[in-house]
Structures are given as structure tokens and as C-alpha cells.
N, C-alpha and C. Protein backbone atom coordinates (compact mmCIF):
# COMPACT_ATOMS: atom_id res chain seq x y z
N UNK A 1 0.83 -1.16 0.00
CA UNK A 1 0.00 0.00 0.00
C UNK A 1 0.89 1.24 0.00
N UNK A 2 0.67 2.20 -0.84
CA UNK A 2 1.15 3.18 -0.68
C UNK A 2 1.36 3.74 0.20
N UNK A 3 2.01 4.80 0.67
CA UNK A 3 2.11 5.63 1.89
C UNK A 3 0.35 7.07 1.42
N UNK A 4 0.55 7.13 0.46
CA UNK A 4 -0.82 8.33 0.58
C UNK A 4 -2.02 7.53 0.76
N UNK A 5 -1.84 6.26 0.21
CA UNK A 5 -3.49 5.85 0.77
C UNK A 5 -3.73 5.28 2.49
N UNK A 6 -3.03 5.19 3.28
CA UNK A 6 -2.26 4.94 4.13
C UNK A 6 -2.78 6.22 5.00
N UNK A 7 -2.23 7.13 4.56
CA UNK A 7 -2.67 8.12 5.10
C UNK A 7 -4.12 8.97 5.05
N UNK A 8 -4.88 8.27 3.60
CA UNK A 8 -6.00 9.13 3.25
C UNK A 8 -7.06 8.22 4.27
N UNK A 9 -6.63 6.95 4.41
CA UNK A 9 -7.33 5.90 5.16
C UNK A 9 -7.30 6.06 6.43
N UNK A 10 -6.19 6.45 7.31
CA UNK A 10 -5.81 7.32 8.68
C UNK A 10 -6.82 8.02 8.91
N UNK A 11 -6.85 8.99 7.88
CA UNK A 11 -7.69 10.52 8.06
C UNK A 11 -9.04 10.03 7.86
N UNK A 12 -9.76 9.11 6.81
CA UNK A 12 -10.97 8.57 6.86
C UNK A 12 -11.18 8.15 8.71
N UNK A 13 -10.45 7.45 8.95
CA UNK A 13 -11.04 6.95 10.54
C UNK A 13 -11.53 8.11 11.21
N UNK A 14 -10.51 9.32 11.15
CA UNK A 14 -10.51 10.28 12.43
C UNK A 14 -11.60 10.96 11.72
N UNK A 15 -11.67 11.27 10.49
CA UNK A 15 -13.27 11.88 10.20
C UNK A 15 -14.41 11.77 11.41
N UNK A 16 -15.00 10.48 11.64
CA UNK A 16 -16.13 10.62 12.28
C UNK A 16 -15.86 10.86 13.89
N UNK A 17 -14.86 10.85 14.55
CA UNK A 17 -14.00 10.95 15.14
C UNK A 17 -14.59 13.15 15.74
N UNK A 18 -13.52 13.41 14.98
CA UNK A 18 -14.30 14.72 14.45
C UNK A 18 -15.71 15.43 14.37
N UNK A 19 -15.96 14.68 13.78
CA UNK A 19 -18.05 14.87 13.82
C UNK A 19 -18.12 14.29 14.91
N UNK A 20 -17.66 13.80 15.98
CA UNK A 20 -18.75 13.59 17.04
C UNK A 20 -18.12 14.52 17.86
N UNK A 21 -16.95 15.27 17.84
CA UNK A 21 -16.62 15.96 18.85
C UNK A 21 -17.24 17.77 18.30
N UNK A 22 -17.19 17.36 17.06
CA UNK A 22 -18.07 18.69 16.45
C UNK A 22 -19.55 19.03 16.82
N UNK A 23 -20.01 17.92 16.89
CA UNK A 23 -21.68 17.07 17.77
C UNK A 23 -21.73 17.70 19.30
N UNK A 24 -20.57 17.18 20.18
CA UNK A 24 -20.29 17.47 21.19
C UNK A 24 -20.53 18.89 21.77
N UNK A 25 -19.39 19.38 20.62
CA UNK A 25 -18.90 21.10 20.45
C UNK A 25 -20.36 21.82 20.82
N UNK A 26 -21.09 21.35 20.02
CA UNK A 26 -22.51 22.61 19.65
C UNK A 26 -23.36 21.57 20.77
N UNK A 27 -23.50 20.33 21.37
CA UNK A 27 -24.59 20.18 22.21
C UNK A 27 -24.11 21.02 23.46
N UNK A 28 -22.85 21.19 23.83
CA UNK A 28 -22.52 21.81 25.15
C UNK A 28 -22.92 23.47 25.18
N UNK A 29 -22.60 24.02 23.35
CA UNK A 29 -22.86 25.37 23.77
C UNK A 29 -24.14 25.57 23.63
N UNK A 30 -25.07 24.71 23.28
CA UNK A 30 -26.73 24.65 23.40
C UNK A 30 -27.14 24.38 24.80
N UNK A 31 -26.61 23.65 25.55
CA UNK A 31 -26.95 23.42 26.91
C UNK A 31 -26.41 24.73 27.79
N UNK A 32 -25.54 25.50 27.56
CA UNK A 32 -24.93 26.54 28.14
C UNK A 32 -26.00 27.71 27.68
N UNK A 33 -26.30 28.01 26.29
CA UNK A 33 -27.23 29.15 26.10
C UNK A 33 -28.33 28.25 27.10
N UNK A 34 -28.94 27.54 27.10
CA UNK A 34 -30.42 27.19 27.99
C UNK A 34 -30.52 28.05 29.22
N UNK A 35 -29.05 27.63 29.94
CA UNK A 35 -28.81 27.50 31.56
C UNK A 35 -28.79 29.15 31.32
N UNK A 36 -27.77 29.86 30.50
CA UNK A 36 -28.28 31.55 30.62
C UNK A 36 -29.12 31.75 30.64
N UNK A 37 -30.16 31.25 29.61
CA UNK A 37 -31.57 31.71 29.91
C UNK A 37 -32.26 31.82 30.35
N UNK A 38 -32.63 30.27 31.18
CA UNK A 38 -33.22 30.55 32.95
C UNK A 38 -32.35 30.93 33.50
N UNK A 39 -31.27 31.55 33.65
CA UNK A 39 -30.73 32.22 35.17
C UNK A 39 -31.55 33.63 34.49
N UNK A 40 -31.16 34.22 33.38
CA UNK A 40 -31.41 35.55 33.23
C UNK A 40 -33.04 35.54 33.09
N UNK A 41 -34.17 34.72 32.97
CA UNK A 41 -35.12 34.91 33.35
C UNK A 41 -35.73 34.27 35.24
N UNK A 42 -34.80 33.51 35.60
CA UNK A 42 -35.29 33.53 36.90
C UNK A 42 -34.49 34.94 37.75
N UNK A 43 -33.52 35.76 37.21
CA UNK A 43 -33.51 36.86 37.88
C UNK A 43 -34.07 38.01 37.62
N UNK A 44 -34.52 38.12 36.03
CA UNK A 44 -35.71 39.22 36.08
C UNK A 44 -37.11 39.12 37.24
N UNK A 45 -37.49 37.15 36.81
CA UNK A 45 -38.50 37.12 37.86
C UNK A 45 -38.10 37.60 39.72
N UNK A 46 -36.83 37.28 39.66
CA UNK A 46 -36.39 38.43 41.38
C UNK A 46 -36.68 39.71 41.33
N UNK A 47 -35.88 39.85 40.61
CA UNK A 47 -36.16 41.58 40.85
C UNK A 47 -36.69 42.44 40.04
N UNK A 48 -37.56 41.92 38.81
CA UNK A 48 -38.91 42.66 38.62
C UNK A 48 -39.98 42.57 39.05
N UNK A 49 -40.26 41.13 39.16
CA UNK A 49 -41.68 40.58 40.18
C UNK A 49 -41.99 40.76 41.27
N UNK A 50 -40.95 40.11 42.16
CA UNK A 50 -40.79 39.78 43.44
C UNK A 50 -40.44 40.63 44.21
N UNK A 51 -38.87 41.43 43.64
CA UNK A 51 -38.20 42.24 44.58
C UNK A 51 -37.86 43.23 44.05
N UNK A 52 -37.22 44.34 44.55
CA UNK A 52 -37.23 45.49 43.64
C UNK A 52 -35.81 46.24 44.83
N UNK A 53 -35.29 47.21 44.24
CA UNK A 53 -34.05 47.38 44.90
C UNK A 53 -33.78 48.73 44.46
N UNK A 54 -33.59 49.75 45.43
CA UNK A 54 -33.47 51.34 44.41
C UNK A 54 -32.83 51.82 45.93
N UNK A 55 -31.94 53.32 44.89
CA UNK A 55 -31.04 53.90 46.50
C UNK A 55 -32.21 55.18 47.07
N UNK A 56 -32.01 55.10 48.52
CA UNK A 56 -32.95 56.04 49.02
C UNK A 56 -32.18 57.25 48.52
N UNK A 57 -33.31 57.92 47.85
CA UNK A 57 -32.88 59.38 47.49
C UNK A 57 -32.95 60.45 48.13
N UNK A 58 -33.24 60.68 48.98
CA UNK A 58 -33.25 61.78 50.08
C UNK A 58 -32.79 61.70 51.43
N UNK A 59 -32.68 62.54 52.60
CA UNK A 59 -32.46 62.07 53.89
C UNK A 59 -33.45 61.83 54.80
N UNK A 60 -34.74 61.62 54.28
CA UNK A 60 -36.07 61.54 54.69
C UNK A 60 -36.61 60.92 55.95
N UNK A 61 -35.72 59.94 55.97
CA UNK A 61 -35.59 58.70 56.44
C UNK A 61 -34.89 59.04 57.68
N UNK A 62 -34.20 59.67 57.97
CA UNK A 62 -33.09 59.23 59.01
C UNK A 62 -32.96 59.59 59.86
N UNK A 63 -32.85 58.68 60.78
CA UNK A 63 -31.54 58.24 61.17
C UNK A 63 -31.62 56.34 60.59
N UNK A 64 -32.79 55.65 60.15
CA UNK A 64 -33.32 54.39 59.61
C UNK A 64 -32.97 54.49 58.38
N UNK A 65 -33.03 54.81 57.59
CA UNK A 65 -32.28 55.28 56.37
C UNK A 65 -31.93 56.43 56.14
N UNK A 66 -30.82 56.47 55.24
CA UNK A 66 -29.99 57.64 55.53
C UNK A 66 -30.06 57.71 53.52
N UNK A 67 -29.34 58.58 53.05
CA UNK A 67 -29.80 59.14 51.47
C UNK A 67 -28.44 58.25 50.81
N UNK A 68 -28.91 57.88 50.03
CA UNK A 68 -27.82 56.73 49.37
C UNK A 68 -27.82 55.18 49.42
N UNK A 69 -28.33 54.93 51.03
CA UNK A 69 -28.21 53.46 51.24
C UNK A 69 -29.42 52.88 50.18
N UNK A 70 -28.84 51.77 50.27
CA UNK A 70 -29.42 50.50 49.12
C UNK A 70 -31.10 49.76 50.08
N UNK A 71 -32.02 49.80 49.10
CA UNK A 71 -33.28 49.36 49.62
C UNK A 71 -33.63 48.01 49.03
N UNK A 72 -33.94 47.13 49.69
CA UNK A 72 -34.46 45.54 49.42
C UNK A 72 -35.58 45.71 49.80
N UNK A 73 -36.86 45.80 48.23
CA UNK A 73 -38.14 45.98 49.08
C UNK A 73 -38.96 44.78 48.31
N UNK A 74 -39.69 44.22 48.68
CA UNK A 74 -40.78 42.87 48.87
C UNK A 74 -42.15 43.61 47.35
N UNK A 75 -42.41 43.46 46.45
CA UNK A 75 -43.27 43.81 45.45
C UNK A 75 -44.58 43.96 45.54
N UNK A 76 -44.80 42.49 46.12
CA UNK A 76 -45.79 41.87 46.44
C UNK A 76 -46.91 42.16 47.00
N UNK A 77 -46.56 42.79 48.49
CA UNK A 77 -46.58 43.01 49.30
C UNK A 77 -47.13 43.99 49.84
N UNK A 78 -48.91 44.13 49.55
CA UNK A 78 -49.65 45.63 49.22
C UNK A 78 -50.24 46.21 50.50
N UNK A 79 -50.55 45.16 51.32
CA UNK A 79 -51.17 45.45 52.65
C UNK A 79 -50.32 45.48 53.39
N UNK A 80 -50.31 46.95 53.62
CA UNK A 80 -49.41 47.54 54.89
C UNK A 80 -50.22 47.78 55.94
N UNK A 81 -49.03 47.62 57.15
CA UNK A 81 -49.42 47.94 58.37
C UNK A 81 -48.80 48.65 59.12
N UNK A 82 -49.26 50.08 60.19
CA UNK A 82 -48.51 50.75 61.25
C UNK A 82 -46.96 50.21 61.11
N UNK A 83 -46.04 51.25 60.72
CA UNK A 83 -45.02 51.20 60.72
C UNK A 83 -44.07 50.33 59.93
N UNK A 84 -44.80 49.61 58.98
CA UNK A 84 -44.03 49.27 58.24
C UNK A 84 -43.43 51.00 57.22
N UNK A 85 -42.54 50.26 56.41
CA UNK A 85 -41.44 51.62 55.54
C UNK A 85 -42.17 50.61 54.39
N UNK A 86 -42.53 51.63 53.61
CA UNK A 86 -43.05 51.32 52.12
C UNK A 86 -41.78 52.21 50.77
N UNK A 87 -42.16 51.87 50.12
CA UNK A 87 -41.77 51.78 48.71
C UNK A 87 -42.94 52.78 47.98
N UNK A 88 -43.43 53.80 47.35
CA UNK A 88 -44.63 54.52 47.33
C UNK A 88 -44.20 55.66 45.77
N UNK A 89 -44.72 55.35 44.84
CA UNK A 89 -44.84 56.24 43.41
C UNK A 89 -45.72 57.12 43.02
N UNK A 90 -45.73 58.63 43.78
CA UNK A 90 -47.05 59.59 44.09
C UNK A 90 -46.44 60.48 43.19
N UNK A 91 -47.85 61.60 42.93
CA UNK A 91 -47.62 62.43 42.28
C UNK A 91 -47.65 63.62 43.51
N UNK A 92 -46.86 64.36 43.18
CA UNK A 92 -46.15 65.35 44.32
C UNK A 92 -46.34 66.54 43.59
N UNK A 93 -47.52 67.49 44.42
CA UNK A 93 -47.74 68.50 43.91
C UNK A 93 -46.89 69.66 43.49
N UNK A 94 -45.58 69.53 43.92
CA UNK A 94 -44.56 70.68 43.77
C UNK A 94 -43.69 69.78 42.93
N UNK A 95 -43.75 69.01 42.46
CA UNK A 95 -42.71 68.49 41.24
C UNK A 95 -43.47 67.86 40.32
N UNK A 96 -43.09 68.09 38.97
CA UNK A 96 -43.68 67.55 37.73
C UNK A 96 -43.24 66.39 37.75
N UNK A 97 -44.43 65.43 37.33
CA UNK A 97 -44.61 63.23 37.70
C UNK A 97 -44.16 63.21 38.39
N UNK A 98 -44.41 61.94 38.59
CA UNK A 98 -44.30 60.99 39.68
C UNK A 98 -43.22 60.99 40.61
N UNK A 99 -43.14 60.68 41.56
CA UNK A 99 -41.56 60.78 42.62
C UNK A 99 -41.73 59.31 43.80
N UNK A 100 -40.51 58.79 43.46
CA UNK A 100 -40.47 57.44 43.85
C UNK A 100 -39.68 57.75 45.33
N UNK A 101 -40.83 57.47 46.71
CA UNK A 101 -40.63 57.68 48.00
C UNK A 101 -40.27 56.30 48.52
N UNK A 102 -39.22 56.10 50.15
CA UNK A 102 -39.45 55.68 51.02
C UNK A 102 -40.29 55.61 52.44
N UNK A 103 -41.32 56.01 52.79
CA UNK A 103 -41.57 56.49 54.13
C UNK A 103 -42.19 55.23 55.02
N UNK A 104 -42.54 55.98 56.28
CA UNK A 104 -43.12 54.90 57.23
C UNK A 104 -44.80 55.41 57.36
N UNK A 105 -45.49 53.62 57.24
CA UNK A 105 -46.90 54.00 57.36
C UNK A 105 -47.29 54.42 59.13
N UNK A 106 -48.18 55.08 59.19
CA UNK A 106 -48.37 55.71 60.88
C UNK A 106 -49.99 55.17 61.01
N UNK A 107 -50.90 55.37 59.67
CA UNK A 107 -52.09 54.82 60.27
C UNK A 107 -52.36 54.02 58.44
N UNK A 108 -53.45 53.38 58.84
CA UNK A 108 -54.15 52.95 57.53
C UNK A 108 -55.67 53.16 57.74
N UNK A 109 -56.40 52.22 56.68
CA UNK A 109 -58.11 52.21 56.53
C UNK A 109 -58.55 52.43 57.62
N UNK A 110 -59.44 52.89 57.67
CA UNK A 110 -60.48 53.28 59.04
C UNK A 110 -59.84 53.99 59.83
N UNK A 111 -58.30 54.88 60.06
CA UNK A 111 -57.99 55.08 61.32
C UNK A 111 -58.57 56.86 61.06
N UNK A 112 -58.35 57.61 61.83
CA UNK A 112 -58.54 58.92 62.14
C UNK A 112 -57.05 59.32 62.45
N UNK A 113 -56.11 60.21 61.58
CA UNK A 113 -55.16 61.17 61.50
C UNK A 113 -55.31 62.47 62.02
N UNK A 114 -54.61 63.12 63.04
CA UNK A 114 -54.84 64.37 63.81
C UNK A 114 -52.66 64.78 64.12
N UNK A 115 -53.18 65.92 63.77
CA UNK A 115 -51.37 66.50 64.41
C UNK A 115 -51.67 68.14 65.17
N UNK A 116 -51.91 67.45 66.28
CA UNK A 116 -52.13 68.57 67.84
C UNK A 116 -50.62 69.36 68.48
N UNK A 117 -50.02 70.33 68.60
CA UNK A 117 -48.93 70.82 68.94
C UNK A 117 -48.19 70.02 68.81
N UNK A 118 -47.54 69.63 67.38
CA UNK A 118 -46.78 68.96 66.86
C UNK A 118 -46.21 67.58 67.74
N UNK A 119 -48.06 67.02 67.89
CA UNK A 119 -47.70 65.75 68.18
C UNK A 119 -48.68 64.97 67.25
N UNK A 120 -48.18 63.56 66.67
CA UNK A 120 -49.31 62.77 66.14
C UNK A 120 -50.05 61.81 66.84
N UNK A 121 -51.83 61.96 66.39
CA UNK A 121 -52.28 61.78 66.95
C UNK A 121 -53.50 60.57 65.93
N UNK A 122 -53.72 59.59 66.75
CA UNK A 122 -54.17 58.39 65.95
C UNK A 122 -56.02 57.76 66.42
N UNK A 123 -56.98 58.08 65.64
CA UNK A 123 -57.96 57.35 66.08
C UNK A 123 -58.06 57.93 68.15
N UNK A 124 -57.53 59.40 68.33
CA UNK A 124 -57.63 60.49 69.30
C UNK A 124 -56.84 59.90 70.94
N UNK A 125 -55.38 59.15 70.06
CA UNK A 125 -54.78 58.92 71.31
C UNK A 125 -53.85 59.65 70.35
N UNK A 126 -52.69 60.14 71.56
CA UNK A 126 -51.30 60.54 71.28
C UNK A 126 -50.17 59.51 71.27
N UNK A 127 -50.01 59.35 69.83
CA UNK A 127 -48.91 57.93 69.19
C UNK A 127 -47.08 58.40 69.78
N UNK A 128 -46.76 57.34 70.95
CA UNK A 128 -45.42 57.50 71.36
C UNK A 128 -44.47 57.02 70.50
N UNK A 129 -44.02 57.56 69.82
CA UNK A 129 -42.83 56.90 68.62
C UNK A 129 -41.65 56.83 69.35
N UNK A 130 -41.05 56.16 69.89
CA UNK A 130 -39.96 55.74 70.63
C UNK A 130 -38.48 55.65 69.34
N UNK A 131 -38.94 55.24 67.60
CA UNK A 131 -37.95 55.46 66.89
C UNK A 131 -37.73 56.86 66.29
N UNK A 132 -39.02 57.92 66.73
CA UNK A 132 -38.69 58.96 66.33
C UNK A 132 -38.31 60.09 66.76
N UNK A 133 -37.12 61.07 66.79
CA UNK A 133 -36.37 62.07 67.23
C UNK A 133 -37.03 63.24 67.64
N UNK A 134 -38.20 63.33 66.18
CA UNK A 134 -38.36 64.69 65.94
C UNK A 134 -39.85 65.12 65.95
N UNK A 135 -40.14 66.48 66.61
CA UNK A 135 -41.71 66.44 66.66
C UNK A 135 -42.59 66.65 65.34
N UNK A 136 -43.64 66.14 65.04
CA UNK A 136 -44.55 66.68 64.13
C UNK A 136 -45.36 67.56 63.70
N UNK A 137 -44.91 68.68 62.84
CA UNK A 137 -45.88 69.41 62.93
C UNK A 137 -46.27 69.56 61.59
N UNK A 138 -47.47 70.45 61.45
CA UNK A 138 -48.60 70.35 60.43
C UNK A 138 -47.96 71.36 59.23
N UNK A 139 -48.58 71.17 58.24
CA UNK A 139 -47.81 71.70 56.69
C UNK A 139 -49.10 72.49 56.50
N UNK A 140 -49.06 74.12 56.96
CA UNK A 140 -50.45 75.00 56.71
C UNK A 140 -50.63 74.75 55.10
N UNK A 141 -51.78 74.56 54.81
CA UNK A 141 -52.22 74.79 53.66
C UNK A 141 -52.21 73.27 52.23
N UNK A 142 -52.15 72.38 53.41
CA UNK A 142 -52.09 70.99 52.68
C UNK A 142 -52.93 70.17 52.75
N UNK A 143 -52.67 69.40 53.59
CA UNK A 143 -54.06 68.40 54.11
C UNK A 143 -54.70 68.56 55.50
N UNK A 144 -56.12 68.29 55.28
CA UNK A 144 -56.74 69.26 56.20
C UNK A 144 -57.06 68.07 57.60
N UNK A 145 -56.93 68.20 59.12
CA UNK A 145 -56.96 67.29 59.93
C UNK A 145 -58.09 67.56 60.51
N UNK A 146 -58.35 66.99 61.44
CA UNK A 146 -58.57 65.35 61.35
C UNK A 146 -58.54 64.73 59.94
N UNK A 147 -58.13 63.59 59.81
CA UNK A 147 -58.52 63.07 58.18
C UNK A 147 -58.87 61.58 58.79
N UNK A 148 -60.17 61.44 57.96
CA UNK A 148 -60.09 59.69 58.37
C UNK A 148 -59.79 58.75 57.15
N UNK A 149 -58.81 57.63 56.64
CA UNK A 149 -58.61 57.41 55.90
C UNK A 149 -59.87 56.27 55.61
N UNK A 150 -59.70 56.49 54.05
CA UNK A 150 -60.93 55.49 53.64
C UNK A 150 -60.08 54.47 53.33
N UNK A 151 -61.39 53.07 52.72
CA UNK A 151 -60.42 51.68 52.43
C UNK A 151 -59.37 51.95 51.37
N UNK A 152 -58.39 51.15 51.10
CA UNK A 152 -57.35 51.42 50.70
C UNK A 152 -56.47 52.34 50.48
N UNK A 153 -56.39 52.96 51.84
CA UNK A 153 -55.73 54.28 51.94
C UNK A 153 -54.48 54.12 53.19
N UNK A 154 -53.94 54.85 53.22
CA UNK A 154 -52.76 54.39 54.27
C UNK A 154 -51.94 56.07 54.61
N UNK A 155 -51.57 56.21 55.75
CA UNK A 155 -50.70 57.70 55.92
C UNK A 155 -49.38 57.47 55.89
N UNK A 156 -48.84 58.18 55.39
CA UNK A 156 -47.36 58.14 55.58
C UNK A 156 -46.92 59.43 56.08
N UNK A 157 -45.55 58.93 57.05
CA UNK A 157 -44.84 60.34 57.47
C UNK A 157 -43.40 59.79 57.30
N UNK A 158 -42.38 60.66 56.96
CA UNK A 158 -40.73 60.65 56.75
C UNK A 158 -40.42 60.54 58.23
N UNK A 159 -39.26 60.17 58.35
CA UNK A 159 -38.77 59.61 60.05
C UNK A 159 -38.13 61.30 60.66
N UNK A 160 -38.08 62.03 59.39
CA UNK A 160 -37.33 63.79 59.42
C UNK A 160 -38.75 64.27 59.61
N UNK A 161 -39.29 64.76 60.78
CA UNK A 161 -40.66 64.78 60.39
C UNK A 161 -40.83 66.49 60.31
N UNK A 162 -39.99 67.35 60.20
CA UNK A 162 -39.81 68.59 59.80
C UNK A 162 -39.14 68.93 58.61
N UNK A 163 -39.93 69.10 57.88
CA UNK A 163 -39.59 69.27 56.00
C UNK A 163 -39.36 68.23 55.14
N UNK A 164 -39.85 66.65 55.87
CA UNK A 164 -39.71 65.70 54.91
C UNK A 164 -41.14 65.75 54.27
N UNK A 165 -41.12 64.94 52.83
CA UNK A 165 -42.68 65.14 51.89
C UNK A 165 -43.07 64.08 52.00
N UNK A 166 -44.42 63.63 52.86
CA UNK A 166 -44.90 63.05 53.23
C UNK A 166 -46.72 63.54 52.76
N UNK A 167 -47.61 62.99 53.32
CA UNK A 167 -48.83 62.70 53.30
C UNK A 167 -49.59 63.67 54.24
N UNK A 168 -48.54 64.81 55.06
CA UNK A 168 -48.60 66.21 55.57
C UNK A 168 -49.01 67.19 54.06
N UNK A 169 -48.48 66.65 52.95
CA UNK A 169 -47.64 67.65 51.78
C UNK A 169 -48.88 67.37 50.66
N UNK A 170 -49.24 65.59 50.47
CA UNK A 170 -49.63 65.32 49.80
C UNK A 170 -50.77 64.32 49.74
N UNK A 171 -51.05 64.40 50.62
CA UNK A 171 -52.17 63.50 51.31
C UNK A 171 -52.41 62.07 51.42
N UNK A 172 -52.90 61.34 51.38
CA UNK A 172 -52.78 60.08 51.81
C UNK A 172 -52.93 58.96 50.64
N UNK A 173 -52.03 57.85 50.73
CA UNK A 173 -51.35 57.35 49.78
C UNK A 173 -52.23 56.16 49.28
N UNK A 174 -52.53 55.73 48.00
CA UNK A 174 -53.46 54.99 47.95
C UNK A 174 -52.68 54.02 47.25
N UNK A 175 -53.42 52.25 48.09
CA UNK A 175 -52.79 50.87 47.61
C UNK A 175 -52.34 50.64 45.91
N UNK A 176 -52.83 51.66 45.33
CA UNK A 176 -52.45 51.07 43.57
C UNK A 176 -50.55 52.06 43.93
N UNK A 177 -50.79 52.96 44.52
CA UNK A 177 -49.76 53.53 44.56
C UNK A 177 -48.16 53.12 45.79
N UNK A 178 -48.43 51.66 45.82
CA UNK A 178 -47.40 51.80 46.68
C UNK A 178 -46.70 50.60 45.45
N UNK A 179 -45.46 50.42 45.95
CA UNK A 179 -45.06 49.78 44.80
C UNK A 179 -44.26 48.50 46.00
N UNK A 180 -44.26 48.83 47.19
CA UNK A 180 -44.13 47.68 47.77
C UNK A 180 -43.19 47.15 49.34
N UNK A 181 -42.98 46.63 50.12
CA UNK A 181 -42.85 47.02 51.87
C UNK A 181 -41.11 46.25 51.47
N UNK A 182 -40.37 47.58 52.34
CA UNK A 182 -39.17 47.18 52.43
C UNK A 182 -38.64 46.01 53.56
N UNK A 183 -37.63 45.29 53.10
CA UNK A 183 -37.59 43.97 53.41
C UNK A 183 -35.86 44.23 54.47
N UNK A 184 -35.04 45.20 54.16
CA UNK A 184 -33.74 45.32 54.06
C UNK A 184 -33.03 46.53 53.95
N UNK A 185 -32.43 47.05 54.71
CA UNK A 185 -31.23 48.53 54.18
C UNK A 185 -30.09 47.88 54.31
N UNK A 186 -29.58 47.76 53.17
CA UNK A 186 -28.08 47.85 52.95
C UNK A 186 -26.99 49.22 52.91
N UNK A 187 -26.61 49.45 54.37
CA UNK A 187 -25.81 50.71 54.64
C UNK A 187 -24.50 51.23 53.63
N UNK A 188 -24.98 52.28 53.22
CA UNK A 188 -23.79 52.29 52.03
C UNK A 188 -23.05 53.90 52.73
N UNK A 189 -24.11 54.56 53.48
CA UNK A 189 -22.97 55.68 54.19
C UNK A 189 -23.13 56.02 55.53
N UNK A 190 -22.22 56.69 56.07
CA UNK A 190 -22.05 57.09 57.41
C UNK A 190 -22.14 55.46 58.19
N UNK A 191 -21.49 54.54 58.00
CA UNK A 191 -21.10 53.73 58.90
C UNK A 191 -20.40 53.83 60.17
């Protein structure tokens, strides 16, 4: 036998040889695009559905959140209660659209809202806030008190309760408008 057929006969073997590792080649990078695909759709379903994550933009919050830190808030999650910190997309009469808030709820449905010498006052007891610093007082020419909230309504006040924009400013926040109850602050300043 010649030496070229020898060799063309060599190379015949490793042919299929070849095609199966060429086979191989493309089933692995088909199984690899899959696995991207559910990761990158089971993490949209995190954190478009489920969870939602944005930096507090103001100092509204603080000394509980402070302006910058990172928010882990729950989507879901429409029925709030006394003191939970919401997630909230209102239209704010002194700024053109919408403005995406943190604050804390103080009353919801059925309660009665009152702010007496800058104290708050709930369904006509005086509410002891033990996490809050600062006294409350009323924003002349906003929302008018007593207020009793109707169903799906909820109050919010900023933890700064002197010049933060709250539900003093803009009145009381309704369930299509909250976007959902924070779960988490991840401290990003003044550690």
C-alpha cells in the first residue's frame, strides 16, 4: 500500500471521530445558552416581580435610612401595616410626575389622623414613637386634619418629620400607589 493511501485511510477513521466531537462542540454550547436563559429569566422574575431594589434618594428617612443606602423591598406586598417603611410612586404636587418615595406608614383604613402641637395623633390617642427624634408638625395649607382614611388608603410620614414630603404635603397614599414594603437597608454611608 502506498504511503498516501495509508494516510488518506488514517484521516478517513478520524473523520467521524471529528463529527462527534463537532456534535459534542454545539450540544454543550446549546446546553450553556439554555442555563443563561433561565438564570437571566429567573432573575428578572427576582427583581422585577418579586423584589425590587433602588437607592434612598433623600435624607427623609433618618436616622433608619440615611440618602444613598441601598433598599431591598418585597413587590408583592400591598397590605401595609402601622409602621411598616413602604416603597410609594405619588404624584407630588410641587414636582412635575411621579416621585419614587421611602416612608413609614403611621395609620391605615379606618384610622382617624390628627397633628395637635406637633404631636401625632391616631384614632384620638397621642402615638409615642420611641424610633422617632423629631416632633410633628402640620404643613399649613395641605391636608386638612382630622382626616379619616378610607379603604385602601394608608398615611405616611418621613422619620425627618420637619420638612420631609410626606402625606402632611400630599395627602394620603393609595394601595395602587405603593409599589411595595421594604424587606432590608443595605448601609452604604455614614457607617
Amino acid at each position: 500500500m502506498s504511503r498516501k493511501k495509508a494516510e488518506e485511510q488514517k484521516s478517513a477513521e478520524k473523520l467521524p471521530e471529528k463529527i462527534q466531537r463537532s456534535e459534542r462542540s454545539v450540544k454543550d454550547y446549546q446546553l450553556f445558552i439554555i442555563r443563561l436563559l433561565v438564570l437571566a429569566i429567573a432573575l428578572w422574575l427576582l427583581f422585577f416581580v418579586f423584589l425590587g431594589v433602588m437607592k434612598m434618594p433623600t435624607g427623609d428617612m433618618y436616622p433608619r435610612v440615611d440618602a444613598g443606602d441601598l433598599v431591598l423591598f418585597y413587590r408583592l406586598d400591598k397590605d401595609v401595616r402601622a409602621q411598616d417603611i413602604i416603597v410609594i410612586k405619588k404624584d407630588v404636587p410641587a414636582v412635575e410626575g411621579k416621585q419614587t418615595m421611602i416612608l413609614r406608614v403611621v395609620a391605615v383604613a379606618g384610622d382617624t389622623v390628627d397633628i395637635q402641637d406637633d404631636h401625632l395623633i391616631i384614632n384620638g390617642n397621642a402615638v409615642v414613637e420611641t424610633n422617632i427624634f423629631y416632633p410633628t408638625p402640620v404643613y399649613e395649607g395641605y391636608t386638612e386634619f382630622p382626616l379619616t382614611l378610607r379603604e385602601g388608603e394608608c398615611f405616611v410620614l418621613a422619620d425627618t418629620r420637619r420638612g420631609g414630603s410626606d402625606s402632611r404635603f400630599f395627602g394620603p397614599v393609595n394601595k395602587s400607589e405603593i409599589l411595595g414594603t421594604v424587606i432590608t437597608i443595605i448601609r452604604r454611608n455614614n457607617l
